[in-house]
PDB file of N, CA and C in Angstrom:
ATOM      1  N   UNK A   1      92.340  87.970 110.843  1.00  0.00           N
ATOM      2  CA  UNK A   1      93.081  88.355 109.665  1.00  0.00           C
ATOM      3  C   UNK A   1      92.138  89.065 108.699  1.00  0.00           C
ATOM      4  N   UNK A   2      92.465  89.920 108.202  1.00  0.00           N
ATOM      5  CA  UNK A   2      92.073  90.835 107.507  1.00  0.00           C
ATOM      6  C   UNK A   2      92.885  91.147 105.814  1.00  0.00           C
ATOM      7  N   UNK A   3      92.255  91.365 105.028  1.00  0.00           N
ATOM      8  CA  UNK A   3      92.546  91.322 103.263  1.00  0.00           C
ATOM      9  C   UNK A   3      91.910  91.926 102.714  1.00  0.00           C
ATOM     10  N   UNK A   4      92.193  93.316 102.274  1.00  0.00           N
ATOM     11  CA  UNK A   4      91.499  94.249 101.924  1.00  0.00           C
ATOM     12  C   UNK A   4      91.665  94.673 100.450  1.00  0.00           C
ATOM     13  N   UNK A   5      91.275  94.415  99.788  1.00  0.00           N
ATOM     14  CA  UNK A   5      91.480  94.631  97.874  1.00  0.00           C
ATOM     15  C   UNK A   5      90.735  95.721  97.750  1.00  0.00           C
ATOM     16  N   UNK A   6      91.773  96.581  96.736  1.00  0.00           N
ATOM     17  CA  UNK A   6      91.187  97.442  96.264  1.00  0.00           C
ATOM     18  C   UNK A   6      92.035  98.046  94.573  1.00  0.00           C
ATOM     19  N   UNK A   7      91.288  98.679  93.979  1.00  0.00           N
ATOM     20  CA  UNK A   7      91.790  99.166  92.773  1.00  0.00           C
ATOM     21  C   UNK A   7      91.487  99.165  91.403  1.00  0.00           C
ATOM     22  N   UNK A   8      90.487  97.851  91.444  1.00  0.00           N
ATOM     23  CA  UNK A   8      89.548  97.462  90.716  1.00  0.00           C
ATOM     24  C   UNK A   8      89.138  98.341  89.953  1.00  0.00           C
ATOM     25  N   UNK A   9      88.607  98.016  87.956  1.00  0.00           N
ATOM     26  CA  UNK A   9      87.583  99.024  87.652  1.00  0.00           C
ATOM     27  C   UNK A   9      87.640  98.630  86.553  1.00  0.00           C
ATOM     28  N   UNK A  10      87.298  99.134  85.585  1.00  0.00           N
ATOM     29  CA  UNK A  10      87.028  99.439  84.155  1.00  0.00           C
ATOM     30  C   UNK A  10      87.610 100.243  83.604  1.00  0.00           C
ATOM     31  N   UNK A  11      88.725  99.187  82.267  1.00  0.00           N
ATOM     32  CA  UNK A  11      89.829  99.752  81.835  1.00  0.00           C
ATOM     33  C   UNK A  11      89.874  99.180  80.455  1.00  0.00           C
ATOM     34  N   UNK A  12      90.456 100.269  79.632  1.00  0.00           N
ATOM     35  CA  UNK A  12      90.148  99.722  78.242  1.00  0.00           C
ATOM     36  C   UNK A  12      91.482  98.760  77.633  1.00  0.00           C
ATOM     37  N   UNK A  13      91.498  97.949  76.634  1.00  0.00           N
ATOM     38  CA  UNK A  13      92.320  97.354  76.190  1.00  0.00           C
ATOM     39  C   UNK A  13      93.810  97.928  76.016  1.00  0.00           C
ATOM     40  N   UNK A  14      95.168  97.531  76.576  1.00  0.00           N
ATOM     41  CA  UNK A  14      96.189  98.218  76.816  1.00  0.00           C
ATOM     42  C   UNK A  14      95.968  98.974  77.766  1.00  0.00           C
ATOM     43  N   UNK A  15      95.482  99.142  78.794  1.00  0.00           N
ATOM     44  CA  UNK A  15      95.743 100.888  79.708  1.00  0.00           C
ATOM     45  C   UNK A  15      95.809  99.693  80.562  1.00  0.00           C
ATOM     46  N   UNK A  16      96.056 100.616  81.920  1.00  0.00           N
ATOM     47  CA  UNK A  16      96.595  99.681  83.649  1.00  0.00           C
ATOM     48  C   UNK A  16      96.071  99.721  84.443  1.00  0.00           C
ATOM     49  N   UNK A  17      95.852  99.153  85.347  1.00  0.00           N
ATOM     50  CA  UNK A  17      95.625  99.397  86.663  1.00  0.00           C
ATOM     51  C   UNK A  17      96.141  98.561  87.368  1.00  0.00           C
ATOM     52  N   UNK A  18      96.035  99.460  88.894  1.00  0.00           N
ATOM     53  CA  UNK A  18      97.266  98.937  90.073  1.00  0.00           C
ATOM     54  C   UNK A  18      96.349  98.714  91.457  1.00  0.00           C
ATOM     55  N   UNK A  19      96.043  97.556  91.648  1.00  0.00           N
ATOM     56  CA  UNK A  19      95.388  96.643  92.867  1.00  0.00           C
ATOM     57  C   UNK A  19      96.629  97.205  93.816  1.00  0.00           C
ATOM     58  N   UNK A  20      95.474  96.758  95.399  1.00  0.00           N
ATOM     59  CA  UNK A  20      96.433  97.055  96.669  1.00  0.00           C
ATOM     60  C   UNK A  20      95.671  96.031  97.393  1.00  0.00           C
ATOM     61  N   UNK A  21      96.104  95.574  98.087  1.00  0.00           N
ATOM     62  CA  UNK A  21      95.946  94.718  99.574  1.00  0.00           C
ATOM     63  C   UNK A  21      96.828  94.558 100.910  1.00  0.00           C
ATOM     64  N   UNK A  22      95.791  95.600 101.390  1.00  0.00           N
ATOM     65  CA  UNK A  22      95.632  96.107 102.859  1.00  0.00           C
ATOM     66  C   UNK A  22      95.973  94.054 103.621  1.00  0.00           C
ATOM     67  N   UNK A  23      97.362  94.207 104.528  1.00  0.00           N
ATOM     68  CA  UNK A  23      96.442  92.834 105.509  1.00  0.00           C
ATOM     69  C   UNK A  23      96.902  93.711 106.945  1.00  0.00           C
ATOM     70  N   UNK A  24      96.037  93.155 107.301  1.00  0.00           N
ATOM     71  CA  UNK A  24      96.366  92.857 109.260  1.00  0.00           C
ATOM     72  C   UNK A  24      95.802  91.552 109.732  1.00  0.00           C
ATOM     73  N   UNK A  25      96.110  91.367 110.876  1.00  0.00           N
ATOM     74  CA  UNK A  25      96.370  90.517 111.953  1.00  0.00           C
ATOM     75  C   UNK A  25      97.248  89.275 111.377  1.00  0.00           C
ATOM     76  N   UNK A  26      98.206  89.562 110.771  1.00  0.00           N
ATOM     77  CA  UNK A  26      98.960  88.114 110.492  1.00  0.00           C
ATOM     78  C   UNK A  26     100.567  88.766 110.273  1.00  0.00           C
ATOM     79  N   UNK A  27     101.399  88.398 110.475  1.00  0.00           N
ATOM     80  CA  UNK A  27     102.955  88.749 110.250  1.00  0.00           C
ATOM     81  C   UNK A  27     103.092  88.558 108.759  1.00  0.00           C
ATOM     82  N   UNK A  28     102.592  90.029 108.274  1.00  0.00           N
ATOM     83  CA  UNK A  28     102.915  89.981 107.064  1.00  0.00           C
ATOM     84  C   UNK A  28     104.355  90.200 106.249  1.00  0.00           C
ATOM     85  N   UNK A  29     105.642  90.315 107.310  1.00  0.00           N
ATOM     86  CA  UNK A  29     106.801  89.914 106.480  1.00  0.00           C
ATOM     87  C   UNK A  29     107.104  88.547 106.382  1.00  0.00           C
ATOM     88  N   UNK A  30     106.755  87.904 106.933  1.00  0.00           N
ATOM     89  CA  UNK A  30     107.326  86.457 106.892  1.00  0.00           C
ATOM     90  C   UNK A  30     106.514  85.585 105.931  1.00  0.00           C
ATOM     91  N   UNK A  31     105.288  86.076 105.726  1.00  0.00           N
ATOM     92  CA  UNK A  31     103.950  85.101 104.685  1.00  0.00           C
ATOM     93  C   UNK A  31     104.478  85.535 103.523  1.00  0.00           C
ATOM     94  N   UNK A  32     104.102  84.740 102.183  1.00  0.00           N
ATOM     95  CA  UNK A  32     104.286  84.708 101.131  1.00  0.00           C
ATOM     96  C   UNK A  32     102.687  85.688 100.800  1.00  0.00           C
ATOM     97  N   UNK A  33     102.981  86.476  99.414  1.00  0.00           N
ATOM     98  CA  UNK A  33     101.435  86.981  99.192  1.00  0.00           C
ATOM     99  C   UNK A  33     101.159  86.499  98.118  1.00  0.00           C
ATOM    100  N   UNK A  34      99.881  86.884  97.542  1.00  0.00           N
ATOM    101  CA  UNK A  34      99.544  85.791  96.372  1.00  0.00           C
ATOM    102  C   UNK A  34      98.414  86.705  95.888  1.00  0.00           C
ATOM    103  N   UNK A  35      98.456  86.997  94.562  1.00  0.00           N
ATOM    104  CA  UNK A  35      97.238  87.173  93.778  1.00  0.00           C
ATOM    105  C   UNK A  35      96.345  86.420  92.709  1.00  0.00           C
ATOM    106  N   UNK A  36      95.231  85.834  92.821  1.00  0.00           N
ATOM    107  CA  UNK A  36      94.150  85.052  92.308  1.00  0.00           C
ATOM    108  C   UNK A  36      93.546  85.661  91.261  1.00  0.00           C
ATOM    109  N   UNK A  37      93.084  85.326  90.641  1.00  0.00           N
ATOM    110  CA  UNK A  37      91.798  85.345  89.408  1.00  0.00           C
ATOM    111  C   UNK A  37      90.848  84.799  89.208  1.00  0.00           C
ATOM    112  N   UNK A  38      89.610  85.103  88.743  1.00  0.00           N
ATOM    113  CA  UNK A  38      88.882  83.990  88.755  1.00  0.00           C
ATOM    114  C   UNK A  38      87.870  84.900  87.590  1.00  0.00           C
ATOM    115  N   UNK A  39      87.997  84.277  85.855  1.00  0.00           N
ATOM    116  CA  UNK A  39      87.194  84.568  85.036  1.00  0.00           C
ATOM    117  C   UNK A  39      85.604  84.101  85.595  1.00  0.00           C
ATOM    118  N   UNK A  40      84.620  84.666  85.238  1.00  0.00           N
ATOM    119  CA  UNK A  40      83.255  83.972  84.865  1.00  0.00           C
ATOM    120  C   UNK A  40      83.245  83.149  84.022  1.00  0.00           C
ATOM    121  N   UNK A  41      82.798  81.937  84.495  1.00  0.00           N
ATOM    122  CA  UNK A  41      82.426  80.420  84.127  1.00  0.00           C
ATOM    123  C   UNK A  41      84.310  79.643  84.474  1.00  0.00           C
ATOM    124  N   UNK A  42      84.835  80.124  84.407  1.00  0.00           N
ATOM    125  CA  UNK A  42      86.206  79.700  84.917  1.00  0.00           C
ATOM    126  C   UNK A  42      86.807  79.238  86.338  1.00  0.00           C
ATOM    127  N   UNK A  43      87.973  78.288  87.043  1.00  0.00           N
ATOM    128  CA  UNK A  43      88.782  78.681  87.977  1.00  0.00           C
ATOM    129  C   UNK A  43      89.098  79.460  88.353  1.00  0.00           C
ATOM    130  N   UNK A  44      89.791  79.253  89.438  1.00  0.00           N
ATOM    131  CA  UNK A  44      90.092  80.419  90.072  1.00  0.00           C
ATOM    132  C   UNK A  44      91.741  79.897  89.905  1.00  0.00           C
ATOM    133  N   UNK A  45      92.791  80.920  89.699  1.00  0.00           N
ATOM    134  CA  UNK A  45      94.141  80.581  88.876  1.00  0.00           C
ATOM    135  C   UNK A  45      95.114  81.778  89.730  1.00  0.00           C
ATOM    136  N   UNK A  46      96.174  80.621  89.613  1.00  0.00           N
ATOM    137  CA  UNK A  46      97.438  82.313  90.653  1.00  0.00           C
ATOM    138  C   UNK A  46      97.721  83.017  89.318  1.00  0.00           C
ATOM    139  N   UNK A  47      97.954  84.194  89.970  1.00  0.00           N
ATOM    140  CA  UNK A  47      98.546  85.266  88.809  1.00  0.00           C
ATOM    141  C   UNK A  47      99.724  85.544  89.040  1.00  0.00           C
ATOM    142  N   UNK A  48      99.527  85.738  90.322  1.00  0.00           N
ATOM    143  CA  UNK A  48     101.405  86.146  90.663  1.00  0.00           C
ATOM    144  C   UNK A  48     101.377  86.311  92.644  1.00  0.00           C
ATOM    145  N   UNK A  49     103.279  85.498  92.749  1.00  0.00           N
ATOM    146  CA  UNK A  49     103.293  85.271  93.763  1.00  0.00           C
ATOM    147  C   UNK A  49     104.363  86.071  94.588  1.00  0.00           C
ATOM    148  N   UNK A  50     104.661  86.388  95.660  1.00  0.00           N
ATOM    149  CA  UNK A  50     105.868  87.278  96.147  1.00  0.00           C
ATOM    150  C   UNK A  50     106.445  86.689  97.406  1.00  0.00           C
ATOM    151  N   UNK A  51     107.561  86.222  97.619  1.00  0.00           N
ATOM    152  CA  UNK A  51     108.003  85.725  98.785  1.00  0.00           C
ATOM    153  C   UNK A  51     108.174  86.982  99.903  1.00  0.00           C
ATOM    154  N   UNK A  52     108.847  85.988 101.289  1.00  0.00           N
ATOM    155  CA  UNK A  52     108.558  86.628 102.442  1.00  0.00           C
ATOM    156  C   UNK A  52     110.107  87.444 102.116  1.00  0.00           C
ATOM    157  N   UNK A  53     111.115  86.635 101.121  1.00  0.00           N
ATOM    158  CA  UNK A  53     112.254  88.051 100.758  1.00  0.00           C
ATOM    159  C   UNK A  53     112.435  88.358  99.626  1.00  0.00           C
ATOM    160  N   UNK A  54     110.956  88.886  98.771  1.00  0.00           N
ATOM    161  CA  UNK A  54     110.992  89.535  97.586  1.00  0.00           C
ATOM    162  C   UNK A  54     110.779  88.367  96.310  1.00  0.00           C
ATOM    163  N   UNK A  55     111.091  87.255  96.377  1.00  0.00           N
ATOM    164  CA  UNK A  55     111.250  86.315  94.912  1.00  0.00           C
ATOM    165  C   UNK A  55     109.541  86.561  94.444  1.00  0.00           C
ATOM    166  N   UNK A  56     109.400  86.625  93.449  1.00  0.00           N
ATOM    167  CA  UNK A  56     108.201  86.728  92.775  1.00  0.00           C
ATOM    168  C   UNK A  56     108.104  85.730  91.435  1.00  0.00           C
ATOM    169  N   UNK A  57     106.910  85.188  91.257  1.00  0.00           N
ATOM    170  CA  UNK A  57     106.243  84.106  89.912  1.00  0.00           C
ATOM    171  C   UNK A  57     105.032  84.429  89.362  1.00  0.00           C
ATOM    172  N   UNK A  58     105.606  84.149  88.660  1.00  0.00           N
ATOM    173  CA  UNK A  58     104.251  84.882  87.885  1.00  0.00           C
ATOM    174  C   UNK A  58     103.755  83.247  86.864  1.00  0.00           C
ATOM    175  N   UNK A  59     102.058  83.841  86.756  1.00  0.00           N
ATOM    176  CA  UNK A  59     101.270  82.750  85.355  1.00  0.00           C
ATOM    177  C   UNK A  59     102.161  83.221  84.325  1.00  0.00           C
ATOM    178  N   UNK A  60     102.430  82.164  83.156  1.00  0.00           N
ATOM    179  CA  UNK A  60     102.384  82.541  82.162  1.00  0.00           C
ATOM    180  C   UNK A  60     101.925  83.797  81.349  1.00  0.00           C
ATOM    181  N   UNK A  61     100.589  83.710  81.488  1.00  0.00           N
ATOM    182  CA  UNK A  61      99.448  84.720  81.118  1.00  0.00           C
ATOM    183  C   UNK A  61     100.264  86.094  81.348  1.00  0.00           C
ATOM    184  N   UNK A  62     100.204  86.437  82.089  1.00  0.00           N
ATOM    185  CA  UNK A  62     100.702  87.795  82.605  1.00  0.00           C
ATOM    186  C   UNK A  62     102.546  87.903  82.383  1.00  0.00           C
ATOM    187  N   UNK A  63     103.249  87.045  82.573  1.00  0.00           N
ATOM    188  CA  UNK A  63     104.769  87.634  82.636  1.00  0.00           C
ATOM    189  C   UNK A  63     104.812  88.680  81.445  1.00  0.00           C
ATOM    190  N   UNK A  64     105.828  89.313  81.892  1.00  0.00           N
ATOM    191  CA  UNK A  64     106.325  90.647  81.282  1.00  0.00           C
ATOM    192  C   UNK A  64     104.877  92.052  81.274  1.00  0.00           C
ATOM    193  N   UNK A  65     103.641  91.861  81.246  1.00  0.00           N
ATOM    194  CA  UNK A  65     102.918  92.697  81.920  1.00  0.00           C
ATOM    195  C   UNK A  65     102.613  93.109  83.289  1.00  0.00           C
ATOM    196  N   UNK A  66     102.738  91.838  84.496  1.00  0.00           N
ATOM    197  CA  UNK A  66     102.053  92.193  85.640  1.00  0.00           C
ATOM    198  C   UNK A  66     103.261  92.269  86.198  1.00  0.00           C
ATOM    199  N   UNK A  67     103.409  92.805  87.319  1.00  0.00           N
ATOM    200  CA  UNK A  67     104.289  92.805  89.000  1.00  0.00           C
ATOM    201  C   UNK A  67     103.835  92.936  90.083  1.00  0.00           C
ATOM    202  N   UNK A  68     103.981  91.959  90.539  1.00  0.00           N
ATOM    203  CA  UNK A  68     103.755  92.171  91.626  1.00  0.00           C
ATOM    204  C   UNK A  68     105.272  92.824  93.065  1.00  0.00           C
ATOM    205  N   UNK A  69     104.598  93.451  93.980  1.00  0.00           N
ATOM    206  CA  UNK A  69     105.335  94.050  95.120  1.00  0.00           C
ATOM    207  C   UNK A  69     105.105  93.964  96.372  1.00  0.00           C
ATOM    208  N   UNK A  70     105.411  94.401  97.344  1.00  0.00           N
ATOM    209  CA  UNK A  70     105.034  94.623  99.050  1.00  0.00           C
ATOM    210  C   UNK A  70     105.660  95.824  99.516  1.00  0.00           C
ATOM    211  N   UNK A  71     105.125  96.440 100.348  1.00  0.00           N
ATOM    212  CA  UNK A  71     105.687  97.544 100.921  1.00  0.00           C
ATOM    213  C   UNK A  71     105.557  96.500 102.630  1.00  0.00           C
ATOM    214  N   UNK A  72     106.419  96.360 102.834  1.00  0.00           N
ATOM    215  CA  UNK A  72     107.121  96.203 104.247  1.00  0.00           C
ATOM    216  C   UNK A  72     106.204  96.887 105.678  1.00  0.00           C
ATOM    217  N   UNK A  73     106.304  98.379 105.540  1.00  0.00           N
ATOM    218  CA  UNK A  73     106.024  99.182 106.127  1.00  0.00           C
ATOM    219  C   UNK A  73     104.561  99.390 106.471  1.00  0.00           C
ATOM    220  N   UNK A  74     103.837  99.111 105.203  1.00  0.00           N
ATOM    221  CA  UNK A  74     102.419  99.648 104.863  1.00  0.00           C
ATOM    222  C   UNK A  74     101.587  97.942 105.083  1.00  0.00           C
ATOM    223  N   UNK A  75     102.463  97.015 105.026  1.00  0.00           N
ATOM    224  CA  UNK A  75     101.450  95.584 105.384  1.00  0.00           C
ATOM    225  C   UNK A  75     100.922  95.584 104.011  1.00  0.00           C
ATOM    226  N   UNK A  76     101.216  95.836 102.767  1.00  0.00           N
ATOM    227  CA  UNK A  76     100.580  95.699 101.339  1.00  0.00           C
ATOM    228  C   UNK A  76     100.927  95.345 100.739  1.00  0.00           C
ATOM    229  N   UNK A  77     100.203  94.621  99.711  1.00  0.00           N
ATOM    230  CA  UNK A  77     100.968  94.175  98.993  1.00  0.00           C
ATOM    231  C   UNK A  77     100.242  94.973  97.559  1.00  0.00           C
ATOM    232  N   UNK A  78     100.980  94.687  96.561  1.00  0.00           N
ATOM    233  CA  UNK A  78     100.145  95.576  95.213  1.00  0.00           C
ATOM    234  C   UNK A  78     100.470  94.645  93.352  1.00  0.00           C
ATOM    235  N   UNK A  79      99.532  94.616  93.186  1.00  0.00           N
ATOM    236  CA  UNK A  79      99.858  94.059  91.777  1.00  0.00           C
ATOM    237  C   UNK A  79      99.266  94.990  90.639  1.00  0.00           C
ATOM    238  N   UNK A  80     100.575  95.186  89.820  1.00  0.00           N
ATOM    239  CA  UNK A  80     100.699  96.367  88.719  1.00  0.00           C
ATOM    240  C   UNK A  80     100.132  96.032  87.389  1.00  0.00           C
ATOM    241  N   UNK A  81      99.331  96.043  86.774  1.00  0.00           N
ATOM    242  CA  UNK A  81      98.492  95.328  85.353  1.00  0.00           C
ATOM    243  C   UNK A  81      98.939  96.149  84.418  1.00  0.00           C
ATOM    244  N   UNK A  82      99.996  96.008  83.320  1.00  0.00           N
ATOM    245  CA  UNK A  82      99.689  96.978  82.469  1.00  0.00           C
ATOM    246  C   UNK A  82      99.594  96.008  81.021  1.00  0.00           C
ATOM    247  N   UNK A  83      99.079  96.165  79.912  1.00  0.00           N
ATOM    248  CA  UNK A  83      99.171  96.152  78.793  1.00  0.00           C
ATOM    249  C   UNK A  83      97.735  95.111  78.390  1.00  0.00           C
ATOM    250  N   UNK A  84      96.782  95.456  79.490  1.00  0.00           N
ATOM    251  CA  UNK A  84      95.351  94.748  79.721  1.00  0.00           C
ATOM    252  C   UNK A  84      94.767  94.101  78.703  1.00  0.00           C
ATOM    253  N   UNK A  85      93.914  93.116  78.906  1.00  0.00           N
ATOM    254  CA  UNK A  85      93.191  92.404  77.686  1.00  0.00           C
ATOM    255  C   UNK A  85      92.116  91.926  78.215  1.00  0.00           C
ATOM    256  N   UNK A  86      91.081  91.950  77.380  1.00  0.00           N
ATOM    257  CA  UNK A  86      90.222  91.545  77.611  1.00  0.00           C
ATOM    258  C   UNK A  86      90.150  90.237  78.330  1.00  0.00           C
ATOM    259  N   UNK A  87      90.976  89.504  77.725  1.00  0.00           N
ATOM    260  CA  UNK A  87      90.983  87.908  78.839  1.00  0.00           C
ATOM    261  C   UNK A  87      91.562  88.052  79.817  1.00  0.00           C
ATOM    262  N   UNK A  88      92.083  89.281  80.410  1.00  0.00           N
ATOM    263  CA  UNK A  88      92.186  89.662  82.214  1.00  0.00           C
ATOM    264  C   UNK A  88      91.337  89.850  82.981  1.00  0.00           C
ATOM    265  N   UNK A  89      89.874  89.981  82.150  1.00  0.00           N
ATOM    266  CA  UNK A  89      88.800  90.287  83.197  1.00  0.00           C
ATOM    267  C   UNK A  89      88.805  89.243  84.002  1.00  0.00           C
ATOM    268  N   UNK A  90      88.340  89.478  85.734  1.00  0.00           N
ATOM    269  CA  UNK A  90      88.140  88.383  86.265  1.00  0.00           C
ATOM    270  C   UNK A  90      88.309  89.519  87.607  1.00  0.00           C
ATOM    271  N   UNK A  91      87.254  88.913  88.845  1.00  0.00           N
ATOM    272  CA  UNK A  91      87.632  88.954  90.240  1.00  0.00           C
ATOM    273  C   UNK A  91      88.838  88.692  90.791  1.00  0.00           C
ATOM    274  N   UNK A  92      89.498  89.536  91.533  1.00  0.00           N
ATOM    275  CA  UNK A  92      91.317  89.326  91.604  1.00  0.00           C
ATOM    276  C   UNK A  92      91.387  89.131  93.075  1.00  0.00           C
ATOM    277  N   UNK A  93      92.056  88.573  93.828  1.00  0.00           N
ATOM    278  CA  UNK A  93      91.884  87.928  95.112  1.00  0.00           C
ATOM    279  C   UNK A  93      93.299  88.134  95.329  1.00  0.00           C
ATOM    280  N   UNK A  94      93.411  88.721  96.777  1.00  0.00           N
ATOM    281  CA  UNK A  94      94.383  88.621  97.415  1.00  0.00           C
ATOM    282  C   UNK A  94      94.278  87.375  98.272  1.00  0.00           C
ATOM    283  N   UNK A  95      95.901  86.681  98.618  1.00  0.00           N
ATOM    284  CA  UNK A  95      95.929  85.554  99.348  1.00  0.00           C
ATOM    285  C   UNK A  95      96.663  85.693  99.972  1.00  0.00           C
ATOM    286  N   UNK A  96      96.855  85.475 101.177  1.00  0.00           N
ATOM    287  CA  UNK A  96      98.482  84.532 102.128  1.00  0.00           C
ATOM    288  C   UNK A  96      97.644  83.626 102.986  1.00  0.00           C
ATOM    289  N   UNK A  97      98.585  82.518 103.287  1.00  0.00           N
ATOM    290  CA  UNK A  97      98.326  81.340 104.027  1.00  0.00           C
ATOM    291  C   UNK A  97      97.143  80.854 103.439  1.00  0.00           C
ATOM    292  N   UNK A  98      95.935  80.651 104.472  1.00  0.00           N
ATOM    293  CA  UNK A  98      94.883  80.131 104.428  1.00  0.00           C
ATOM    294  C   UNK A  98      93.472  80.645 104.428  1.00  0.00           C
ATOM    295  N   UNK A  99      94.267  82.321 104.079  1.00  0.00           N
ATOM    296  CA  UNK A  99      93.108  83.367 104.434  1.00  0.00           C
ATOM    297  C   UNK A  99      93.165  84.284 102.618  1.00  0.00           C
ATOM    298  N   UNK A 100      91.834  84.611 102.442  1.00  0.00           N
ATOM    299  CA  UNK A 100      91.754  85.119 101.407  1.00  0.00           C
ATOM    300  C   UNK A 100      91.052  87.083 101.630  1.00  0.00           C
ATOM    301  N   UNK A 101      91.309  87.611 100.474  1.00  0.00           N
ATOM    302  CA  UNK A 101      90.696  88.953 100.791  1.00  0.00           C
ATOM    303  C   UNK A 101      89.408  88.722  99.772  1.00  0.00           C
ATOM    304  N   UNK A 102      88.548  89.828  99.552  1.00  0.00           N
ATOM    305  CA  UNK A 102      87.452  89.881  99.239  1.00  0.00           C
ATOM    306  C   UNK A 102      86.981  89.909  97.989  1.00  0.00           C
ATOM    307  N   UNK A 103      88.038  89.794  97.486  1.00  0.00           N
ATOM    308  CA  UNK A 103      88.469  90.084  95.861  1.00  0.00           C
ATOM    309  C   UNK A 103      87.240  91.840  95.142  1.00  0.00           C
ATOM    310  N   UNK A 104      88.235  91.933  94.194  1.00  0.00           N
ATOM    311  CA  UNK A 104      88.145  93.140  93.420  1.00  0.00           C
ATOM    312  C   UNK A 104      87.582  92.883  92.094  1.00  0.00           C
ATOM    313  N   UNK A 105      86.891  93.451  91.014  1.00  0.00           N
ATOM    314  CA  UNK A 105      86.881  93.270  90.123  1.00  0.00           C
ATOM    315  C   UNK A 105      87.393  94.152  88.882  1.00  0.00           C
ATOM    316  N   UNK A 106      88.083  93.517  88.407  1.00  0.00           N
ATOM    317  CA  UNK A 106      89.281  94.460  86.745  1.00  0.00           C
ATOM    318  C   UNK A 106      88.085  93.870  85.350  1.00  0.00           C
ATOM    319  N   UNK A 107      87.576  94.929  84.776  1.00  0.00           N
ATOM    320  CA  UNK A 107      86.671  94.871  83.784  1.00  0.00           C
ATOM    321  C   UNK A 107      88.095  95.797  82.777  1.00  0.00           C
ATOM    322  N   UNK A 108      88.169  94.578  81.659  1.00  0.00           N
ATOM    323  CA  UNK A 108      88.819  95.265  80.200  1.00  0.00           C
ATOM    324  C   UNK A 108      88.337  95.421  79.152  1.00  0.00           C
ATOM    325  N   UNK A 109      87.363  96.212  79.087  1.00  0.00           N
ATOM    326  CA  UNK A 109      86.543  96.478  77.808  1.00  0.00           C
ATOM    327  C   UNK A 109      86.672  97.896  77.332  1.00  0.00           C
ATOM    328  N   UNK A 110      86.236  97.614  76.092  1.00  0.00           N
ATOM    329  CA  UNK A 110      86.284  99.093  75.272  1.00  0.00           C
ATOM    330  C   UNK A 110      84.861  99.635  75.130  1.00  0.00           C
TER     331      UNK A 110
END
């Protein structure tokens, strides 16, 4: 199994960015996907979750800014960041099952 994050970067307070995660070797319509966080000196915390037919949850933290999605077709899944803050920084981790991706890092500074 394979979890490939990408999208990561350095973004100023309010502006967006849009993570992707690549999977293979696992039946990715039927797994639930999952995106992680993990501040420095902090846990590691779900951000947002997407079922195998679309239902999605989100942290607190994020509702009404983040979304998460899947493209079916493409094996991806993608989580949409907009209205950024500094307390979003953190390594962002893709998940399903028992397997994790390599995580990315979202820097929100000015």
């Amino acid at each position: 199994v394979q979890l490939q994050a990408s999208g990561g970067g350095l973004v100023q307070p309010g502006g967006s960015l849009r993570l992707s995660c690549a999977a293979s070797g696992i039946s990715f319509s039927i797994n639930p996907m999952a995106w992680y966080r993990q501040a420095p000196g902090k846990q590691r915390e779900l951000v947002a979750l997407i079922t195998s037919n679309g239902m999605t949850n989100y942290a607190d933290s994020v509702k009404g800014r983040f979304t998460i999605s899947r493209d079916y077709a493409k094996n991806t899944v993608y989580l949409q960041m907009n209205s950024l803050k500094a307390e979003d920084t953190a390594v962002y981790y893709c998940q399903t099952a028992a397997h994790w991706g390599q995580g990315t890092l979202v820097t929100v500074s000015s």
